[in-house]
N, C-alpha and C. Protein backbone atom coordinates (compact mmCIF):
# COMPACT_ATOMS: atom_id res chain seq x y z
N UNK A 1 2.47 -3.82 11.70
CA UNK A 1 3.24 -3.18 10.66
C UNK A 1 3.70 -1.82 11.16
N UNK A 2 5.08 -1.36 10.98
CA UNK A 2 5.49 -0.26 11.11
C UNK A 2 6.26 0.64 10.30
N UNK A 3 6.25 1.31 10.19
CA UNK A 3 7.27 2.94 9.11
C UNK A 3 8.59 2.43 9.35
N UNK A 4 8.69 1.91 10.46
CA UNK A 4 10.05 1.85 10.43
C UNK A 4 10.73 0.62 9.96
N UNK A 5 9.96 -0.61 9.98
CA UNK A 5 10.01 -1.74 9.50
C UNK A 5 10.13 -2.02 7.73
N UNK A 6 11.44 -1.57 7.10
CA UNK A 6 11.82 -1.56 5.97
C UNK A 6 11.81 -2.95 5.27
N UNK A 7 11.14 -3.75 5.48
CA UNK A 7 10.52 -5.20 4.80
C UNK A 7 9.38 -4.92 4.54
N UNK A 8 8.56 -4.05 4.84
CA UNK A 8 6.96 -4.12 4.48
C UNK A 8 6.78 -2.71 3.55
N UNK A 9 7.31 -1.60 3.72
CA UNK A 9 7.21 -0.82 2.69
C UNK A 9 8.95 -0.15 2.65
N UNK A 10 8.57 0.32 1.51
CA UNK A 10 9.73 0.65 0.56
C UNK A 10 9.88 2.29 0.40
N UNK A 11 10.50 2.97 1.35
CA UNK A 11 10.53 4.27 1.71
C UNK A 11 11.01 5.18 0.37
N UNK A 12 11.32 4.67 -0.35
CA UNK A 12 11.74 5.14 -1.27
C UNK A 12 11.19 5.53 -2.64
N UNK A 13 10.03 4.33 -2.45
CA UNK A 13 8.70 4.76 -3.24
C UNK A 13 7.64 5.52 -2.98
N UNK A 14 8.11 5.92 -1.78
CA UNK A 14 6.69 6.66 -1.13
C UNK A 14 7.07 8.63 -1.65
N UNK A 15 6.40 8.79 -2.45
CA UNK A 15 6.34 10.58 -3.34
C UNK A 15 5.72 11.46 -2.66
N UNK A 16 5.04 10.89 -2.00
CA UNK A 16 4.79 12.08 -0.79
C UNK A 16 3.37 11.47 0.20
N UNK A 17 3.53 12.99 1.23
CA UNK A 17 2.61 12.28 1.81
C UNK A 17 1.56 12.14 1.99
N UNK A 18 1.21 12.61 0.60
CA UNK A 18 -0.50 12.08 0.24
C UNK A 18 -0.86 10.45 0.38
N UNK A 19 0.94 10.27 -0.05
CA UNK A 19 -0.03 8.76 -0.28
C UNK A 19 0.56 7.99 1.33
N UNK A 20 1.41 8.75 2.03
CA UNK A 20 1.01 7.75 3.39
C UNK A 20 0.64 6.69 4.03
N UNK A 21 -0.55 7.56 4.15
CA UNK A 21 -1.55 6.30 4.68
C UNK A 21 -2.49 5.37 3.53
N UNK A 22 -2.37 5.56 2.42
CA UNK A 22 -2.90 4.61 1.83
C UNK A 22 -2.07 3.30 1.52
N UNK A 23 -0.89 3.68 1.55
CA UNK A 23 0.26 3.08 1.91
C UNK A 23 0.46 2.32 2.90
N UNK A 24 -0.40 2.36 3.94
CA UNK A 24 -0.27 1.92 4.85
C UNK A 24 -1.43 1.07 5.30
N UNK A 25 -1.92 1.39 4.60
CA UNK A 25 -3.70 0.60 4.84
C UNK A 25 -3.68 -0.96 3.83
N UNK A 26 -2.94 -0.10 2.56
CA UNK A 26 -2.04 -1.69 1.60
C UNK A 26 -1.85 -2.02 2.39
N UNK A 27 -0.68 -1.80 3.41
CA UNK A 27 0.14 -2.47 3.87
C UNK A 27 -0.57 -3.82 4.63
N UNK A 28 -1.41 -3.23 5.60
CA UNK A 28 -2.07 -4.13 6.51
C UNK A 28 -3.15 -4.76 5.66
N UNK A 29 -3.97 -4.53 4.70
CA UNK A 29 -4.54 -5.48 4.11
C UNK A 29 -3.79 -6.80 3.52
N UNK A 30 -2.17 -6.42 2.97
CA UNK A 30 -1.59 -7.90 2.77
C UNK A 30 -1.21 -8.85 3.67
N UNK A 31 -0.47 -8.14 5.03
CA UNK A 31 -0.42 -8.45 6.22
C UNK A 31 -1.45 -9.95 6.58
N UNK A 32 -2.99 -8.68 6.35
CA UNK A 32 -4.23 -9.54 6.99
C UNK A 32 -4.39 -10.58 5.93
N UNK A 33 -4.07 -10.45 4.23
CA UNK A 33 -4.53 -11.29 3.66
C UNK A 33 -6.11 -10.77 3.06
N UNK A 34 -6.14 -9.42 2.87
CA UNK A 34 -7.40 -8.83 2.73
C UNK A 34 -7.14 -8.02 1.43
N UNK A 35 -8.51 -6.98 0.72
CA UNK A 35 -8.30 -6.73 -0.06
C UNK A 35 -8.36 -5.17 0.34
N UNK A 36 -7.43 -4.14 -0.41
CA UNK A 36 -7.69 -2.76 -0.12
C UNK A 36 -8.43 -2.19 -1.11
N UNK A 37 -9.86 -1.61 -0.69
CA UNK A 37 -10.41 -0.30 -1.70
C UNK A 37 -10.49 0.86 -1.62
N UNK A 38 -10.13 1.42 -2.84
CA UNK A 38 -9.76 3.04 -2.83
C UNK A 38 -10.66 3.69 -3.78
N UNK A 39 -10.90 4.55 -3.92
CA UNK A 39 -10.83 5.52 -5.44
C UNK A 39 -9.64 6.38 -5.74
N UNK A 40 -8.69 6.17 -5.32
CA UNK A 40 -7.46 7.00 -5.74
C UNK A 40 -6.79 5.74 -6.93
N UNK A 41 -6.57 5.58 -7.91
CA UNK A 41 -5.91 5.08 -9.02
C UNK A 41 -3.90 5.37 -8.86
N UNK A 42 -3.85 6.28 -8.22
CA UNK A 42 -2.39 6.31 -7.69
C UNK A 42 -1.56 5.93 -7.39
N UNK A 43 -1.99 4.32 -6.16
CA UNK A 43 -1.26 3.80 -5.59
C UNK A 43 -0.02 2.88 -6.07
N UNK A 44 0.73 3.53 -5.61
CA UNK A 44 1.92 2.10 -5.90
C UNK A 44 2.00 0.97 -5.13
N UNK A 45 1.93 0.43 -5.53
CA UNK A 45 2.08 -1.22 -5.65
C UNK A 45 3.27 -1.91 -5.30
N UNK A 46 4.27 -1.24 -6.01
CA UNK A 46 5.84 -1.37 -5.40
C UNK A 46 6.52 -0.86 -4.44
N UNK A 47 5.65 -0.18 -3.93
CA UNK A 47 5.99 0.62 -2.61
C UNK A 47 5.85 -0.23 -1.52
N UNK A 48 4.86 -1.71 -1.25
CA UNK A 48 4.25 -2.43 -0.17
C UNK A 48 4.49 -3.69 -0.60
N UNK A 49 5.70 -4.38 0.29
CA UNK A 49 6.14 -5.49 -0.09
C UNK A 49 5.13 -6.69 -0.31
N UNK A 50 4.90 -7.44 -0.94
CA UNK A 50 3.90 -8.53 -1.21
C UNK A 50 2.13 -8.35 -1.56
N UNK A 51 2.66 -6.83 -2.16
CA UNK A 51 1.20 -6.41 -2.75
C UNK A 51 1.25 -6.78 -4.03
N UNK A 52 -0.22 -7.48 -4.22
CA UNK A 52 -0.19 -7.69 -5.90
C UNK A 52 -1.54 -7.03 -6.68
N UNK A 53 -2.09 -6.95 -7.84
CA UNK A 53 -2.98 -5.90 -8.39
C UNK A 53 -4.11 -6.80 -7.61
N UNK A 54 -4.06 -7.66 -7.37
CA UNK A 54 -5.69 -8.46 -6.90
C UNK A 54 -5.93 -8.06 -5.43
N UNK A 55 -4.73 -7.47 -4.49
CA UNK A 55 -5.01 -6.98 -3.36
C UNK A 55 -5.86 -5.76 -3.36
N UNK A 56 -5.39 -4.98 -4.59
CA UNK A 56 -6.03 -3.82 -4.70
C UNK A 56 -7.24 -3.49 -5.61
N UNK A 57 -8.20 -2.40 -5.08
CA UNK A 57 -9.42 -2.41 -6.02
C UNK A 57 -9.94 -1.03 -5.72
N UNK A 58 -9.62 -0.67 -7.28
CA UNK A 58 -10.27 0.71 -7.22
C UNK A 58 -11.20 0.99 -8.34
N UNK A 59 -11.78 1.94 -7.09
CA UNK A 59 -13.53 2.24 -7.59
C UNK A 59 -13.66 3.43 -8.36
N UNK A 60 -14.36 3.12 -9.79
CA UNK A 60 -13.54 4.42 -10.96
C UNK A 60 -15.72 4.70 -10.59
C-alpha cells in the first residue's frame, strides 16, 4: 500500500496529520484482511477504500 496509490485511501478525507498513520495501518489491515485496534474513536472509515465498521475496533 502506498500514499500515493489513490485507490486505497482517499486524500481528501484525510484532516490532518494526526490521523496519518492510523490511516494507514486501516489501510493494511484491509489489504491483509485483518482487523485494526485503536483507542482513538476518530477514525474515518471513508477515508480507506474497502474499510467497513467490523474491520475496525476501538477500545473505549
Amino acid at each position: 500500500m502506498s500514499f500515493r496509490d489513490t485507490t486505497s485511501l482517499e486524500s481528501e478525507r484525510i484532516l490532518g496529520s494526526c490521523q496519518v498513520t492510523d490511516l494507514y495501518l486501516l489501510g493494511l489491515a484491509v489489504l491483509d484482511g485483518v482487523r485494526f485496534v485503536t483507542f482513538k474513536e476518530s477514525i474515518n472509515l471513508a477515508a480507506v477504500a474497502g474499510a467497513l465498521p467490523a474491520k475496525l475496533i476501538v477500545i473505549r
